[in-house]
C-alpha atoms as a PDB file:
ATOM      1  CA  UNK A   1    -138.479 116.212 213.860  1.00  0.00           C
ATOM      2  CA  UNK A   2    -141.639 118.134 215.372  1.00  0.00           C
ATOM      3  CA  UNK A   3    -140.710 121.195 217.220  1.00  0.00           C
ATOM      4  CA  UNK A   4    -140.899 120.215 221.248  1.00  0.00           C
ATOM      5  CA  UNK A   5    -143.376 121.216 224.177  1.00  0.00           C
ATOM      6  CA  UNK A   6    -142.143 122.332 227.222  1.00  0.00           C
ATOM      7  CA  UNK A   7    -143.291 120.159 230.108  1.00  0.00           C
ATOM      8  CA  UNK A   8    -143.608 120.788 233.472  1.00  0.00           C
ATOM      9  CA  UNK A   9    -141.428 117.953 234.692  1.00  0.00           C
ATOM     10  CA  UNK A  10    -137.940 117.291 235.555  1.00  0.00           C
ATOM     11  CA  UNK A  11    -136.050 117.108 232.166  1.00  0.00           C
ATOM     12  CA  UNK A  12    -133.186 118.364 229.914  1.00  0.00           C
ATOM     13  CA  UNK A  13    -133.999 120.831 227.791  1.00  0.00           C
ATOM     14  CA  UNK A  14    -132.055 121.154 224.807  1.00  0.00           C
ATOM     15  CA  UNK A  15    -131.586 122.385 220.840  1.00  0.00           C
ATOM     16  CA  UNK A  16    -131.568 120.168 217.745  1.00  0.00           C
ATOM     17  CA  UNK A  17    -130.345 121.725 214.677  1.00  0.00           C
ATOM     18  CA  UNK A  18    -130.777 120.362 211.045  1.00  0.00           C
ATOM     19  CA  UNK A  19    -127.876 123.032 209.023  1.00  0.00           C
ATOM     20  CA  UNK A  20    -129.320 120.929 205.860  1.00  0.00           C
ATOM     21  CA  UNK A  21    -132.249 122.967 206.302  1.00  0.00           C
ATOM     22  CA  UNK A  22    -130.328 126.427 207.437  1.00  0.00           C
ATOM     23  CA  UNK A  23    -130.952 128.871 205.223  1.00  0.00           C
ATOM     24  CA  UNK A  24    -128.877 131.477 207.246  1.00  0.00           C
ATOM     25  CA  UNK A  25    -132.033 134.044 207.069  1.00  0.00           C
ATOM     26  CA  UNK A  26    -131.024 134.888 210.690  1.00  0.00           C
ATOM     27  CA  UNK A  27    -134.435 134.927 211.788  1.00  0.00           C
ATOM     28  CA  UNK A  28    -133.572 133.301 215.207  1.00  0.00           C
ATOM     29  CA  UNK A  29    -131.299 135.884 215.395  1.00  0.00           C
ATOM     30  CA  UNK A  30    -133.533 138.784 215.023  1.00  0.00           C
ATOM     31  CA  UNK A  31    -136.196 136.793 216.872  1.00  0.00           C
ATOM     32  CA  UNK A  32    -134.412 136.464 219.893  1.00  0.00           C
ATOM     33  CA  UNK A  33    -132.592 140.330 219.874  1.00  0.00           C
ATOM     34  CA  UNK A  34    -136.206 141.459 219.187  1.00  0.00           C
ATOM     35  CA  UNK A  35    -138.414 139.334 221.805  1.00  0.00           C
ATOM     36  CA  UNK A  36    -135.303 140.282 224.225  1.00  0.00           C
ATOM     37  CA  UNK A  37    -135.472 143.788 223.663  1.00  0.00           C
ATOM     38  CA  UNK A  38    -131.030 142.844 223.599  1.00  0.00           C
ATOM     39  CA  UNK A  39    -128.856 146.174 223.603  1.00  0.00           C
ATOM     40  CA  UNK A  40    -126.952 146.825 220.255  1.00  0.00           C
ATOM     41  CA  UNK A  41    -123.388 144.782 220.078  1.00  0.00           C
ATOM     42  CA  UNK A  42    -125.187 141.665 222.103  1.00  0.00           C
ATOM     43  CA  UNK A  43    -126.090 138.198 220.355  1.00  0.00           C
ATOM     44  CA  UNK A  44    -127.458 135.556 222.793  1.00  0.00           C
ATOM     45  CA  UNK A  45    -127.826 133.384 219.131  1.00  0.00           C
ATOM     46  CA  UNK A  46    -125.577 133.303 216.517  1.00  0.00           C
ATOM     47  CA  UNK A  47    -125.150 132.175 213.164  1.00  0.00           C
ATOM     48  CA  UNK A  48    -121.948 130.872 211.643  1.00  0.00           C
ATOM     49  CA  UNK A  49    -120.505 129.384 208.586  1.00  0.00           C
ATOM     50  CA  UNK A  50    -118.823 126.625 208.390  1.00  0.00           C
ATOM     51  CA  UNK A  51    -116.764 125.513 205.794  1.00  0.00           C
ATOM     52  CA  UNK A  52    -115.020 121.783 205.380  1.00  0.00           C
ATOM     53  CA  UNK A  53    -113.151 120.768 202.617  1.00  0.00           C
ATOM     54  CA  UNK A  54    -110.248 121.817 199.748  1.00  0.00           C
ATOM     55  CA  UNK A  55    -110.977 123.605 196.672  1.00  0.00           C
ATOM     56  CA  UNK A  56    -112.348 122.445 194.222  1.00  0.00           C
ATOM     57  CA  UNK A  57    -114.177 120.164 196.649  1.00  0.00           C
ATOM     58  CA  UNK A  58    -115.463 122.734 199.496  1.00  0.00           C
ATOM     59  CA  UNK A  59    -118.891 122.627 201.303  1.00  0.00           C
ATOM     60  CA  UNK A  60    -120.303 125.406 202.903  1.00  0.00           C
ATOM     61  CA  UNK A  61    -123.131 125.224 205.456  1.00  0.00           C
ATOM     62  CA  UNK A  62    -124.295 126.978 208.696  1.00  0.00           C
ATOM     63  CA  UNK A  63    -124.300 126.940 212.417  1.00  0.00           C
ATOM     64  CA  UNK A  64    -127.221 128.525 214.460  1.00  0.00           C
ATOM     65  CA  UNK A  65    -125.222 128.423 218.171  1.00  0.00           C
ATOM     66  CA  UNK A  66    -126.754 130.129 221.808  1.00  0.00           C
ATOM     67  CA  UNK A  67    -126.082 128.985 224.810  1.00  0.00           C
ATOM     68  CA  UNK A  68    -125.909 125.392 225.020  1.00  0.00           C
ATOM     69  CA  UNK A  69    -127.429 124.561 228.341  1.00  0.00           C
ATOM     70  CA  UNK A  70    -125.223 122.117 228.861  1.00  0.00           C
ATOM     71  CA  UNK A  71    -125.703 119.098 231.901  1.00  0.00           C
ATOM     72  CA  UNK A  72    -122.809 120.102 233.646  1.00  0.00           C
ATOM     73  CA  UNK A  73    -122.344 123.745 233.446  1.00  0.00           C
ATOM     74  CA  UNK A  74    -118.468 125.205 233.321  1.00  0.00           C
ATOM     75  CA  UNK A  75    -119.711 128.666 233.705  1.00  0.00           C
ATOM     76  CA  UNK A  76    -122.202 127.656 236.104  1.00  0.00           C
ATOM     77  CA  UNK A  77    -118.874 126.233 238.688  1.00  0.00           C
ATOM     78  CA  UNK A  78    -116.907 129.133 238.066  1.00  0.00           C
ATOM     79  CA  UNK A  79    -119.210 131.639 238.910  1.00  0.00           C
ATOM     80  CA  UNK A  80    -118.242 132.669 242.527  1.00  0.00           C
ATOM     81  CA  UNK A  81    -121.179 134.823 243.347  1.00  0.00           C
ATOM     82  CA  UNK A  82    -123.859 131.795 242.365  1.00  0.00           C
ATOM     83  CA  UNK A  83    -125.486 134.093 240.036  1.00  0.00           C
ATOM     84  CA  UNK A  84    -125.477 131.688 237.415  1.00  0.00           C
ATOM     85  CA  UNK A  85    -127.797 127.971 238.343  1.00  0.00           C
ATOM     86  CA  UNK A  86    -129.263 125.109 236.306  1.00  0.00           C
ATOM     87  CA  UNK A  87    -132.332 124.351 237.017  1.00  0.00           C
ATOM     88  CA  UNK A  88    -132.988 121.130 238.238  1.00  0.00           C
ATOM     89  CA  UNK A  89    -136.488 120.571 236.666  1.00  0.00           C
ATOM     90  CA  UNK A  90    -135.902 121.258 232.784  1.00  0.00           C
ATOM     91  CA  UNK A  91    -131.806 122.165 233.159  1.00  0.00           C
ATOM     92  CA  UNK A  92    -131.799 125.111 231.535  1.00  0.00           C
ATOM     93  CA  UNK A  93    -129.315 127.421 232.907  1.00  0.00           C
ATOM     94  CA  UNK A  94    -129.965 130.357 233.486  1.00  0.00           C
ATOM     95  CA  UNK A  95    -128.360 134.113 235.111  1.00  0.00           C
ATOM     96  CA  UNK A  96    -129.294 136.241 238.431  1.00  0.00           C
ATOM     97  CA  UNK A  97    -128.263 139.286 237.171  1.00  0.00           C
ATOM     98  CA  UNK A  98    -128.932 140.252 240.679  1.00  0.00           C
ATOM     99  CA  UNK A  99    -126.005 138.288 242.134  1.00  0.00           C
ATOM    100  CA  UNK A 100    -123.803 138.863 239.139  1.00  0.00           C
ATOM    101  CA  UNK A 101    -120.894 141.125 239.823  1.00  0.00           C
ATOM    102  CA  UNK A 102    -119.679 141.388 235.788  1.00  0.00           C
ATOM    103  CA  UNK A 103    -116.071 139.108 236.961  1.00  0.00           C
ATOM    104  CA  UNK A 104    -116.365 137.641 233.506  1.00  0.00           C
ATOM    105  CA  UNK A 105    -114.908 134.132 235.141  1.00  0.00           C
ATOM    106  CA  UNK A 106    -117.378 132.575 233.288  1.00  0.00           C
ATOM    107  CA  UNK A 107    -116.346 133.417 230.496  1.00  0.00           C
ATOM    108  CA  UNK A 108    -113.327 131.851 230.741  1.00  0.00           C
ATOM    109  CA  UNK A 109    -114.867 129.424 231.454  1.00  0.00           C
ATOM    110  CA  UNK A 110    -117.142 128.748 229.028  1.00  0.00           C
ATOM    111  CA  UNK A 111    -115.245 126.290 226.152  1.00  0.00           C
ATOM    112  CA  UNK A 112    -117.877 127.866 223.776  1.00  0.00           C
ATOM    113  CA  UNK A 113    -117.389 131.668 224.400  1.00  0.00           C
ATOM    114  CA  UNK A 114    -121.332 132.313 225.128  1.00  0.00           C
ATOM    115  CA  UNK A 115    -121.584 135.172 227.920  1.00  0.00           C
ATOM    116  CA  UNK A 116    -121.856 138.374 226.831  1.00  0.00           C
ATOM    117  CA  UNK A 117    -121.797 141.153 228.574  1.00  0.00           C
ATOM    118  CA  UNK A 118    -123.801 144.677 228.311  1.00  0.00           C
ATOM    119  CA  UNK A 119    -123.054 147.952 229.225  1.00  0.00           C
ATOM    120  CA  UNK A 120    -123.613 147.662 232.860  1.00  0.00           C
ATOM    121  CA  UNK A 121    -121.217 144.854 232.973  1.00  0.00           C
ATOM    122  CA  UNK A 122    -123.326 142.339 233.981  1.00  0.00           C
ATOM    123  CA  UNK A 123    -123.668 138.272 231.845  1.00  0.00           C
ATOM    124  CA  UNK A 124    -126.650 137.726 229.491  1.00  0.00           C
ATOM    125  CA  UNK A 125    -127.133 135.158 227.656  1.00  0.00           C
ATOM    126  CA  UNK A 126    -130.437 133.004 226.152  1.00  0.00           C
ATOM    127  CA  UNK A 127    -132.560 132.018 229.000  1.00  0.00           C
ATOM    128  CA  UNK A 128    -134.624 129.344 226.442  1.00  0.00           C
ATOM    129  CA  UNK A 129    -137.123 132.237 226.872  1.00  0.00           C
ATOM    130  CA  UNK A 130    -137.903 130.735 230.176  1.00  0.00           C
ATOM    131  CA  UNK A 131    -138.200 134.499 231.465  1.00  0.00           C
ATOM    132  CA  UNK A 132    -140.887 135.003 228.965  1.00  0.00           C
ATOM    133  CA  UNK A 133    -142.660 131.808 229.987  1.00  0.00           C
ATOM    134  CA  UNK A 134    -142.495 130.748 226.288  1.00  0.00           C
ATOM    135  CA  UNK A 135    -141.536 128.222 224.135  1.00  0.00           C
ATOM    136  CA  UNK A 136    -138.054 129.677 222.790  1.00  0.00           C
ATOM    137  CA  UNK A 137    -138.682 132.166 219.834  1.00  0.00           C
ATOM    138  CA  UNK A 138    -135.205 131.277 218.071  1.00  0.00           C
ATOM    139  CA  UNK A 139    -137.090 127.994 216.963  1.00  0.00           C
ATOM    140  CA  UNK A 140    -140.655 128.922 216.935  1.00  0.00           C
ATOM    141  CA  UNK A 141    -139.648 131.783 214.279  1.00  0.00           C
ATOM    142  CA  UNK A 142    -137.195 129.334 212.017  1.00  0.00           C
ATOM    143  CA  UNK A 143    -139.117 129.325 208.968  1.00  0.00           C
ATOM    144  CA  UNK A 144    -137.391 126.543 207.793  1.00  0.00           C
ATOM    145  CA  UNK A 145    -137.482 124.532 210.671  1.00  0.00           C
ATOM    146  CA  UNK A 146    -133.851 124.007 210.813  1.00  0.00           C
ATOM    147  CA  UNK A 147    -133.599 124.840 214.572  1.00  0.00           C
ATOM    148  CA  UNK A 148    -135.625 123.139 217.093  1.00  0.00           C
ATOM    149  CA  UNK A 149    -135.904 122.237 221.058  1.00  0.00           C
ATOM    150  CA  UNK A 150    -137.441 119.768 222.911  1.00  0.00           C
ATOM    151  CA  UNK A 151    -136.141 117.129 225.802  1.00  0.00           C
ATOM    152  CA  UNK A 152    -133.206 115.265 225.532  1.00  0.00           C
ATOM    153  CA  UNK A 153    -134.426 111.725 225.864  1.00  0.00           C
ATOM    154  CA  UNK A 154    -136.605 112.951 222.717  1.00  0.00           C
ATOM    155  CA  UNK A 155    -133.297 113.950 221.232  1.00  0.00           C
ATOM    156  CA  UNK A 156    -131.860 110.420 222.447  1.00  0.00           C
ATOM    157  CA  UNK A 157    -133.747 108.683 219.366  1.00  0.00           C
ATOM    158  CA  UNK A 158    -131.946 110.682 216.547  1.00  0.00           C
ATOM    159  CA  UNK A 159    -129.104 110.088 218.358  1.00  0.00           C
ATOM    160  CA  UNK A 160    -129.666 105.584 218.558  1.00  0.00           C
ATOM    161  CA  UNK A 161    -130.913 105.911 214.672  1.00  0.00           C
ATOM    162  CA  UNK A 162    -127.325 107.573 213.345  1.00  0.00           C
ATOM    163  CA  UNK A 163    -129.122 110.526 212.405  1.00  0.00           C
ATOM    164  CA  UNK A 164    -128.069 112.998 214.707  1.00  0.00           C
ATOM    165  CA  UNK A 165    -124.653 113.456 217.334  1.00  0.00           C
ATOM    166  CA  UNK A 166    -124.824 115.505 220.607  1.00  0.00           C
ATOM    167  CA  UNK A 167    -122.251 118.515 220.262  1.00  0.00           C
ATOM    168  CA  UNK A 168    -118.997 117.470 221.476  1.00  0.00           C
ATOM    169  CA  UNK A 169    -117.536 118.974 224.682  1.00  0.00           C
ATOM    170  CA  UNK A 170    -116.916 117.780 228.427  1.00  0.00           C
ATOM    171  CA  UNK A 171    -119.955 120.414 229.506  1.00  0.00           C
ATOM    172  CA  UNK A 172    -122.351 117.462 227.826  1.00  0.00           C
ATOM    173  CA  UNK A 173    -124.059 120.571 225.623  1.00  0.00           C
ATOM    174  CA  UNK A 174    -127.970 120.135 225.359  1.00  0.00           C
ATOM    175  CA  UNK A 175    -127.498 120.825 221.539  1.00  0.00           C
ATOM    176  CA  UNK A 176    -127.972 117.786 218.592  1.00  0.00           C
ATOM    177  CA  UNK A 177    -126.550 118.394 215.413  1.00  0.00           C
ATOM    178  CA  UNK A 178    -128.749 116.379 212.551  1.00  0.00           C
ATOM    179  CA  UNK A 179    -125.760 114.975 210.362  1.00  0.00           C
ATOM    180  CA  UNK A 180    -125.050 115.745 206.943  1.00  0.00           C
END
């Protein structure tokens, strides 16, 4: 999977992550706190570890999660001020922090527990570095190439061939997990 180009056209922006290639170095970590200049305490990506199995027969392997931009935003409906919009020509979603009054409804909302919240009480969360008019660092940095974005329909291939499965949830996330 080559790492995707951000068009100027009306498309779903999403990430594709390959955990057979995770190395949990945390680089997209540290790439986006750094790039973000993100307070102390605040992770717009995370990495987990995942674990499946019973001893003696137990597989461990890793999770690289931000927000997942999904097509039909939860946090995005219950946000009563409107500070939080997808946009309609790449659907990433992003925050006003203008218009956001720190209710933490969509947090609630959110079925993946994404928003987080600084010390002047106000939602952050990854932007796909759109406020940086970049390609997002998270994947640029991965130096194994284990996380990477691009457009959905690109995404829709891996998807026909077996390879890969959209993340499950009723939000349709724009995030494709490469199977195992």
């Amino acid at each position: 999977m080559q790492r995707g180009t951000i068009l100027a056209m009306s498309q779903q922006f999403g990430f594709y992550f390959n955990a057979d290639r995770c190395v949990q170095c945390r680089t997209c970590e540290l790439a986006c706190k750094s790039i973000h200049n993100i307070e102390a305490g605040i992770k717009w990506r995370r990495v987990f570890d995942t674990w499946k199995g019973q001893y003696p027969t137990v597989t461990r392997s890793f999770l690289s999660l931000s927000c997942l931009h999904c097509a039909d935003p939860a946090c995005m409906k219950a946000c009563a001020p409107g500070a939080i919009i997808r946009r309609s020509e790449d659907g990433i979603v992003v925050v006003d922090t203008d218009k956001c009054n720190g209710c933490r409804d969509c947090f609630a909302a959110c079925p993946y527990g994404i928003p987080q919240f600084g010390k002047d009480g106000l939602m952050q969360k990854c932007d796909f570095c759109f406020s940086l008019s970049q390609e997002p660092v998270c994947a640029s940095s991965c130096p194994a190439e284990a996380l990477n974005y691009g457009t959905m329909e690109e995404f829709a291939k891996q998807i026909a061939l077996g390879v890969a499965t959209r993340y499950p949830g009723k939000t349709l996330p724009s995030f494709i997990v490469k199977k195992s």
